[in-house]
C-alpha atoms as a PDB file:
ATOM      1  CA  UNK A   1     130.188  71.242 128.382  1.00  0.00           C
ATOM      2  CA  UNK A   2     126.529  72.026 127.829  1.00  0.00           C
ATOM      3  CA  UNK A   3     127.508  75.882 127.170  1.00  0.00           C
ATOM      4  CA  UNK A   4     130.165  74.380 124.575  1.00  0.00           C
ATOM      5  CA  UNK A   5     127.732  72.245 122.763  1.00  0.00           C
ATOM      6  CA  UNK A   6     125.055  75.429 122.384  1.00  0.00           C
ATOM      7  CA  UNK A   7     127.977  77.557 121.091  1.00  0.00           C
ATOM      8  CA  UNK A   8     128.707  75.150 118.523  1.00  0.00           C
ATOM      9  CA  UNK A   9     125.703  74.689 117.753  1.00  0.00           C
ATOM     10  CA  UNK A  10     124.782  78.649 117.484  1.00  0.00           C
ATOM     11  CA  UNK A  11     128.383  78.885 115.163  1.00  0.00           C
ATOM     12  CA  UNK A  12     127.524  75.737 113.197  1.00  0.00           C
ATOM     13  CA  UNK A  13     123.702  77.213 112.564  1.00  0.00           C
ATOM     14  CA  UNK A  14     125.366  80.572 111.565  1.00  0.00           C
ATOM     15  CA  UNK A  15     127.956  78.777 109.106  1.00  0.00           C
ATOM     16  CA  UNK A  16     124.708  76.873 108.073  1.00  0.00           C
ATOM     17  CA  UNK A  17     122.627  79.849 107.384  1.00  0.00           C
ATOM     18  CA  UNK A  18     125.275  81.618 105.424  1.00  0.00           C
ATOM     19  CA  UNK A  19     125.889  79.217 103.078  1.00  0.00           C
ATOM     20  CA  UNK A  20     122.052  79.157 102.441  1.00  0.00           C
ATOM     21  CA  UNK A  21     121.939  83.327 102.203  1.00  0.00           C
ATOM     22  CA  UNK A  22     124.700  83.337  99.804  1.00  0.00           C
ATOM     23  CA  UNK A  23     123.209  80.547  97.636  1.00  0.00           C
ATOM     24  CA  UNK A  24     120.305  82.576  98.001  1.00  0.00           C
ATOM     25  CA  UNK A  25     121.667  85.347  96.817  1.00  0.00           C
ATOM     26  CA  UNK A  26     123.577  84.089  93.873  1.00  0.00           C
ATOM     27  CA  UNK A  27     120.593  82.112  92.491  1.00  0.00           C
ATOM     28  CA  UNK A  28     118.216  85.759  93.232  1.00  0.00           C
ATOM     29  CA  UNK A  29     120.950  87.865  91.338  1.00  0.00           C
ATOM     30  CA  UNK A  30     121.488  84.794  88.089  1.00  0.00           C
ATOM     31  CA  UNK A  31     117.183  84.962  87.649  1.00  0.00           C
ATOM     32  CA  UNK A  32     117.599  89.239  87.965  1.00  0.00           C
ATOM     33  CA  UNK A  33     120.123  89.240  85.257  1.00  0.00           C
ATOM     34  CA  UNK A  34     118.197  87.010  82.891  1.00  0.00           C
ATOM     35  CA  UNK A  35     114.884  88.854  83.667  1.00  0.00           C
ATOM     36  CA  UNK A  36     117.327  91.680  82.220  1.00  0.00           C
ATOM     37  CA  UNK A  37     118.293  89.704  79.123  1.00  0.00           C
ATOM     38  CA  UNK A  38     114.831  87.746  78.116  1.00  0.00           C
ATOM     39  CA  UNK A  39     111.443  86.934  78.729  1.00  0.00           C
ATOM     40  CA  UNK A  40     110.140  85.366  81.891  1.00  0.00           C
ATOM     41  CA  UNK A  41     108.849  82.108  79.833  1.00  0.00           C
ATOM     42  CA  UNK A  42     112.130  81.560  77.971  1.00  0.00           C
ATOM     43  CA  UNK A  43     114.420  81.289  81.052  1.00  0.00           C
ATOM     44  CA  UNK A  44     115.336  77.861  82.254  1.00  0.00           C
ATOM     45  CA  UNK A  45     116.158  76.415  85.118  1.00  0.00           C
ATOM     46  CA  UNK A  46     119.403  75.074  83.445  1.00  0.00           C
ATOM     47  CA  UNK A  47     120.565  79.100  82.862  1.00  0.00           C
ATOM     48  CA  UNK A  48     119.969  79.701  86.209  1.00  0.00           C
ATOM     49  CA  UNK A  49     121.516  77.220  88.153  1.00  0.00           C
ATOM     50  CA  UNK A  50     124.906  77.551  85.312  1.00  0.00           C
ATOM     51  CA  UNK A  51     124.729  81.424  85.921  1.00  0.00           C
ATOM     52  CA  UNK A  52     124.351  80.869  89.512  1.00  0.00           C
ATOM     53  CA  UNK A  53     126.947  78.517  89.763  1.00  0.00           C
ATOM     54  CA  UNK A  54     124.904  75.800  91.533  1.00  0.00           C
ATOM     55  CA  UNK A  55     123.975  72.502  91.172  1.00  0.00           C
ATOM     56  CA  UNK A  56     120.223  71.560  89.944  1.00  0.00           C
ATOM     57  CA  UNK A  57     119.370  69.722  93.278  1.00  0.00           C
ATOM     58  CA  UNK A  58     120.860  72.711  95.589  1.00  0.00           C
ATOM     59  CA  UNK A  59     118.407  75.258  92.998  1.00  0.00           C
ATOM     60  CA  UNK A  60     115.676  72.482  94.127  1.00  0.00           C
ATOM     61  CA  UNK A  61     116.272  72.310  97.554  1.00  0.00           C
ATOM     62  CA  UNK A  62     115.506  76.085  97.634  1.00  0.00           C
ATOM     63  CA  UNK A  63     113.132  76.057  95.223  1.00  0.00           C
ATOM     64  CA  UNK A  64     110.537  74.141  93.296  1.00  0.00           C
ATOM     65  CA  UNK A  65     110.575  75.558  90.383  1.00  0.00           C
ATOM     66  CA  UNK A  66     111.679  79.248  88.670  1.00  0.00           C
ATOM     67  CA  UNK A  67     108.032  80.217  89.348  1.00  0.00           C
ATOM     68  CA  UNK A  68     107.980  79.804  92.854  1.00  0.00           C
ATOM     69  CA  UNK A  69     111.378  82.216  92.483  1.00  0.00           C
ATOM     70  CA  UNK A  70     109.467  84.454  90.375  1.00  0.00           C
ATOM     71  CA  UNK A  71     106.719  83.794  93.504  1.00  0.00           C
ATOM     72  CA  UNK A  72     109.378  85.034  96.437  1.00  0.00           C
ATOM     73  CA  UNK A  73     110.684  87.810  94.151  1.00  0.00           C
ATOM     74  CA  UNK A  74     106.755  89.293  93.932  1.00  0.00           C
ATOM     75  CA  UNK A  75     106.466  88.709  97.210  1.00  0.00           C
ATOM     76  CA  UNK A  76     109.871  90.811  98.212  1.00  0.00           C
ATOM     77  CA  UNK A  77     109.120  93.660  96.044  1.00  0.00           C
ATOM     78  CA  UNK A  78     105.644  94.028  96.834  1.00  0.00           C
ATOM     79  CA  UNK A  79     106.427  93.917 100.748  1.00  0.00           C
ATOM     80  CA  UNK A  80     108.906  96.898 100.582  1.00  0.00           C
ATOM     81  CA  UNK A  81     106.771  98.692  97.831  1.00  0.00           C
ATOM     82  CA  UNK A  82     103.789  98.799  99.744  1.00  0.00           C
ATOM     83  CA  UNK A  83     104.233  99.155 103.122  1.00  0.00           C
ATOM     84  CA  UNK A  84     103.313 102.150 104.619  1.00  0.00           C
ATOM     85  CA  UNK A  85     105.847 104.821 106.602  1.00  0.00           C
ATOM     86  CA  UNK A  86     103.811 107.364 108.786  1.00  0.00           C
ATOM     87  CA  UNK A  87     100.843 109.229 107.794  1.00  0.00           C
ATOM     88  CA  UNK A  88     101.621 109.986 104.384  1.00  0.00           C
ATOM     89  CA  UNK A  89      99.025 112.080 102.269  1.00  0.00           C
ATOM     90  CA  UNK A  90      97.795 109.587  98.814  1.00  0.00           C
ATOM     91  CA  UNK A  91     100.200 111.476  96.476  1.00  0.00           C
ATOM     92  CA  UNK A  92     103.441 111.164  98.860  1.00  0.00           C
ATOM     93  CA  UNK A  93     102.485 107.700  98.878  1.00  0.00           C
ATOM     94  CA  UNK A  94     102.229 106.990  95.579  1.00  0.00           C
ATOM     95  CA  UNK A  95     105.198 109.028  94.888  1.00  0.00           C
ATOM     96  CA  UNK A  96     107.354 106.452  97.468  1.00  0.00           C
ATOM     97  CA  UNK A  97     106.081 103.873  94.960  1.00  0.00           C
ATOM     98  CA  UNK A  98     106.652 104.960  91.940  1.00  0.00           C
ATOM     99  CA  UNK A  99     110.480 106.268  93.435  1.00  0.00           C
ATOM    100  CA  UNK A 100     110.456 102.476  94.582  1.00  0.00           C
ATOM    101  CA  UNK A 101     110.089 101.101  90.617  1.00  0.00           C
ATOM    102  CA  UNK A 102     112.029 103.528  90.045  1.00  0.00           C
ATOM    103  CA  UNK A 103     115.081 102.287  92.594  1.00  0.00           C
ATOM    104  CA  UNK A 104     114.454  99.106  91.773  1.00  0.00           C
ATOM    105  CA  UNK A 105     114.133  99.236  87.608  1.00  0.00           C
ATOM    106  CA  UNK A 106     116.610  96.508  87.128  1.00  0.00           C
ATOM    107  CA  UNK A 107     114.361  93.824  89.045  1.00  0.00           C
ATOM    108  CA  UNK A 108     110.485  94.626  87.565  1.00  0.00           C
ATOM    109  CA  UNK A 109     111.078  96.485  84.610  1.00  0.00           C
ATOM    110  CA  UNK A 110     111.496  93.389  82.469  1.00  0.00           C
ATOM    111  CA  UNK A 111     108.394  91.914  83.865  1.00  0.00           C
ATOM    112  CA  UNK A 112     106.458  94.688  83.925  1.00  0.00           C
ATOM    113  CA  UNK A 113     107.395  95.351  80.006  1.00  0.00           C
ATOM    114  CA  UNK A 114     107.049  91.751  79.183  1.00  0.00           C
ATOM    115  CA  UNK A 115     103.654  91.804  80.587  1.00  0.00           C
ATOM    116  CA  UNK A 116     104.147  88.429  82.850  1.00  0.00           C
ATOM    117  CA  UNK A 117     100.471  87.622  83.902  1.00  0.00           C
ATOM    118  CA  UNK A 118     102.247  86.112  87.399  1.00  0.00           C
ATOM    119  CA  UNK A 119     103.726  89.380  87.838  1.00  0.00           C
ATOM    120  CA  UNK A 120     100.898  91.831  87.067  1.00  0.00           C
ATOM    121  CA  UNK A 121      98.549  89.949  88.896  1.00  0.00           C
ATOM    122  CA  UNK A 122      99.954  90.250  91.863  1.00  0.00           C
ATOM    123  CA  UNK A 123     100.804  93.968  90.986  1.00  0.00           C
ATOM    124  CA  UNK A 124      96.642  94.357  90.791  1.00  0.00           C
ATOM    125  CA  UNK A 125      95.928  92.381  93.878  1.00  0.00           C
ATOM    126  CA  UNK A 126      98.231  94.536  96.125  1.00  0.00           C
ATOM    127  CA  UNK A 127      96.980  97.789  93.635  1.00  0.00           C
ATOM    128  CA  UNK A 128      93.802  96.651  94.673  1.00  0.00           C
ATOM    129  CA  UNK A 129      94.383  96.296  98.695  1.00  0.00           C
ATOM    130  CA  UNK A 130      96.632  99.480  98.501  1.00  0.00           C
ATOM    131  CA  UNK A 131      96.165 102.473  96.338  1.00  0.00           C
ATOM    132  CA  UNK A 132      92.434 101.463  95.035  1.00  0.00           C
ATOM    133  CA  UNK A 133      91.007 102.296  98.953  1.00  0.00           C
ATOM    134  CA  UNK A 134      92.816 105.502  99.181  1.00  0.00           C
ATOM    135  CA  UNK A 135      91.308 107.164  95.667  1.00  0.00           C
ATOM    136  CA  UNK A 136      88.125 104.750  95.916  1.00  0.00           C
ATOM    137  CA  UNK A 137      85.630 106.994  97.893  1.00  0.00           C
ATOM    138  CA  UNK A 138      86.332 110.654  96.118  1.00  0.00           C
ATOM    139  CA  UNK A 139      85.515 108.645  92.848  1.00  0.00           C
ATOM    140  CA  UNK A 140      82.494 106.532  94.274  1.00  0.00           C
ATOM    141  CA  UNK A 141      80.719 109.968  95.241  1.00  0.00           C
ATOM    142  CA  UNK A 142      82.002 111.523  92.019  1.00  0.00           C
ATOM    143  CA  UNK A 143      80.546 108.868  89.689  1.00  0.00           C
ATOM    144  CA  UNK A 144      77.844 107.018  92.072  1.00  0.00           C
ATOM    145  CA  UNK A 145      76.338 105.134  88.378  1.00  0.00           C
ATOM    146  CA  UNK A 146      79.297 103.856  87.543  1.00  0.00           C
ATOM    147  CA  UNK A 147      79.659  99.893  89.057  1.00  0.00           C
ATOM    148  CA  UNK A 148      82.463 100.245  92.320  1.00  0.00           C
ATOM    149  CA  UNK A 149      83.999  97.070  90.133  1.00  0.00           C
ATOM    150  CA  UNK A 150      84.789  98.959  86.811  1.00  0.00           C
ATOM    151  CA  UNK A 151      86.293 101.828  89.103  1.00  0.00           C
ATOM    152  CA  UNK A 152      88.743  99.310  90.722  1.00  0.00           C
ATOM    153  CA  UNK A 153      89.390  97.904  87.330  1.00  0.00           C
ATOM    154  CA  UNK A 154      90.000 101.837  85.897  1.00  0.00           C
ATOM    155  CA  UNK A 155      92.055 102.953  88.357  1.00  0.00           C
ATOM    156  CA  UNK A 156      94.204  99.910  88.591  1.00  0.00           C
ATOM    157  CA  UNK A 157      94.760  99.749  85.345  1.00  0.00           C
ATOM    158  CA  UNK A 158      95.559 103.226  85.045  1.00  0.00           C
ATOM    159  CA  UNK A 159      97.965 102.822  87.653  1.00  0.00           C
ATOM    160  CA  UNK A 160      99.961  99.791  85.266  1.00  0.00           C
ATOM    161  CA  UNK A 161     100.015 102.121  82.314  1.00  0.00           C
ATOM    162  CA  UNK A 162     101.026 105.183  84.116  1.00  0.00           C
ATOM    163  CA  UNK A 163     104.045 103.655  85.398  1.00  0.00           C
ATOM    164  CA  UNK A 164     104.868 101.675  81.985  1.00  0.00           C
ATOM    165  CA  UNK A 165     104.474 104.705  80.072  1.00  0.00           C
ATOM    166  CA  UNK A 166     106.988 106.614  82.870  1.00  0.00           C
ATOM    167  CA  UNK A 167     109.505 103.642  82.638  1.00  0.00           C
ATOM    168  CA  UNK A 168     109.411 103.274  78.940  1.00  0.00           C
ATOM    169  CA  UNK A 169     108.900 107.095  77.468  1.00  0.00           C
ATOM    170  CA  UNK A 170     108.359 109.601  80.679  1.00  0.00           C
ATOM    171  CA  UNK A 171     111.942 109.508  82.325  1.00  0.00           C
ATOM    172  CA  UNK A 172     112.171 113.306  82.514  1.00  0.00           C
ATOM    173  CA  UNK A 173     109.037 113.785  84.310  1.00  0.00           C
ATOM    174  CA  UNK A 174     109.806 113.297  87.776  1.00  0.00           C
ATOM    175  CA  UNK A 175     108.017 110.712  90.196  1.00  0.00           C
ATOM    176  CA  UNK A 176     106.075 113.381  91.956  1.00  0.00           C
ATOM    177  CA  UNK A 177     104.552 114.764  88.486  1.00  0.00           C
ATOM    178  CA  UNK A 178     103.563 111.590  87.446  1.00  0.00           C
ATOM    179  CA  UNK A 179     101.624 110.903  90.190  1.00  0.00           C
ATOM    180  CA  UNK A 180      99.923 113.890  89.431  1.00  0.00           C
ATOM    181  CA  UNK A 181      99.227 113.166  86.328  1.00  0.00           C
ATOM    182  CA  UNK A 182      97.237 110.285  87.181  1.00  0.00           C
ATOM    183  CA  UNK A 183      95.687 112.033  90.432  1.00  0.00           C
ATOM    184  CA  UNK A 184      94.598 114.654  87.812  1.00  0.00           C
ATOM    185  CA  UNK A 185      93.444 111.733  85.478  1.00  0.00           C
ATOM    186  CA  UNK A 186      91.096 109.890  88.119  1.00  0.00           C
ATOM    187  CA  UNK A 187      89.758 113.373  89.729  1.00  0.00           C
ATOM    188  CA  UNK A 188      88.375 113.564  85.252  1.00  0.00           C
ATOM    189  CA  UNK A 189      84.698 115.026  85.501  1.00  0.00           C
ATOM    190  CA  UNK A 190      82.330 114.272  83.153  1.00  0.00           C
ATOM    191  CA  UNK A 191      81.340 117.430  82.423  1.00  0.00           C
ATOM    192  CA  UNK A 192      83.874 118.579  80.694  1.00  0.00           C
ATOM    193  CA  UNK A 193      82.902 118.907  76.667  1.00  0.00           C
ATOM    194  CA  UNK A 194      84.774 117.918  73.905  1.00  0.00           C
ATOM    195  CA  UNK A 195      85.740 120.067  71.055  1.00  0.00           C
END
């Protein structure tokens, strides 16, 4: 009987956490495909839970509000865009995450373009923990005047408009090229005269 009552329970939990994954799933897909349509700051909680097909307390008993979506959807992203596979050299990595926007267009290109402050903060924290390390120290002994603060902020930065600029206008470069064209771009001497 014992045995019974654990298999029911195990079947009942399963049942349970299906339910959850597909309301899950159908709230995560109704906030993608008004990311898609409008601005983070005119979606409501209303046109979720009616695109969704939920009710209002099962979109609260998830979550507390569309930002702490927006807050889980950062967080998903940046986990698969930034972890690491292997000893990769900095341009194969950066190439994996540029491919990554890339793959994933339909879920951060509206934020990106709209310019959410949520979004791209978090895109410069993890910019910051990630790529700024790997490109910090050749530009640190390149440029030993110039504040190690103002070269996070530069290269960070860079990074952002790089990829905007290949998402909006750069489509038939491809991901590898780009990310030489802001390797070239940070490796800039000063040196070099004008005309």
């Amino acid at each position: 009987m014992f045995v019974t009552e654990q298999f029911v329970q195990i079947v009942h939990m399963t049942a349970q956490d299906r339910r959850i994954t597909k309301t899950r799933k159908a709230i995560y897909a109704a906030f993608l495909q008004l990311l898609n349509q409008k601005n983070f700051e005119t979606i409501t909680v209303q046109e979720i839970i009616d695109l969704a097909d939920v009710g209002r307390s099962t979109f609260y008993s998830h979550y507390e509000s569309k930002e702490l979506l927006l807050d889980e959807l950062c967080r998903y992203l940046f986990h698969h865009l930034f972890e690491r596979v292997g000893n990769l050299t900095i341009e194969e990595y950066l190439t994996h995450i540029f491919s990554h926007f890339k793959k994933n267009q339909d879920h951060v290109t509206s934020l990106l373009f709209s310019k959410n402050d949520y979004f791209l903060r978090q895109l410069q924290k993890e910019l910051e923990h990630h790529v700024y390390p790997m490109i910090a120290k050749d530009l640190q002994v390149s440029y030993p005047k110039i504040p190690a603060s103002y070269l996070k902020h530069f290269v960070v930065s860079n990074f952002i408009e790089t990829l905007t600029w290949w998402l909006k206008k750069g489509k038939s470069y491809k991901e590898d090229q780009v990310v030489r064209f802001y390797l070239d771009v940070m490796e800039m001497k000063s040196e070099k005269k004008l005309l």
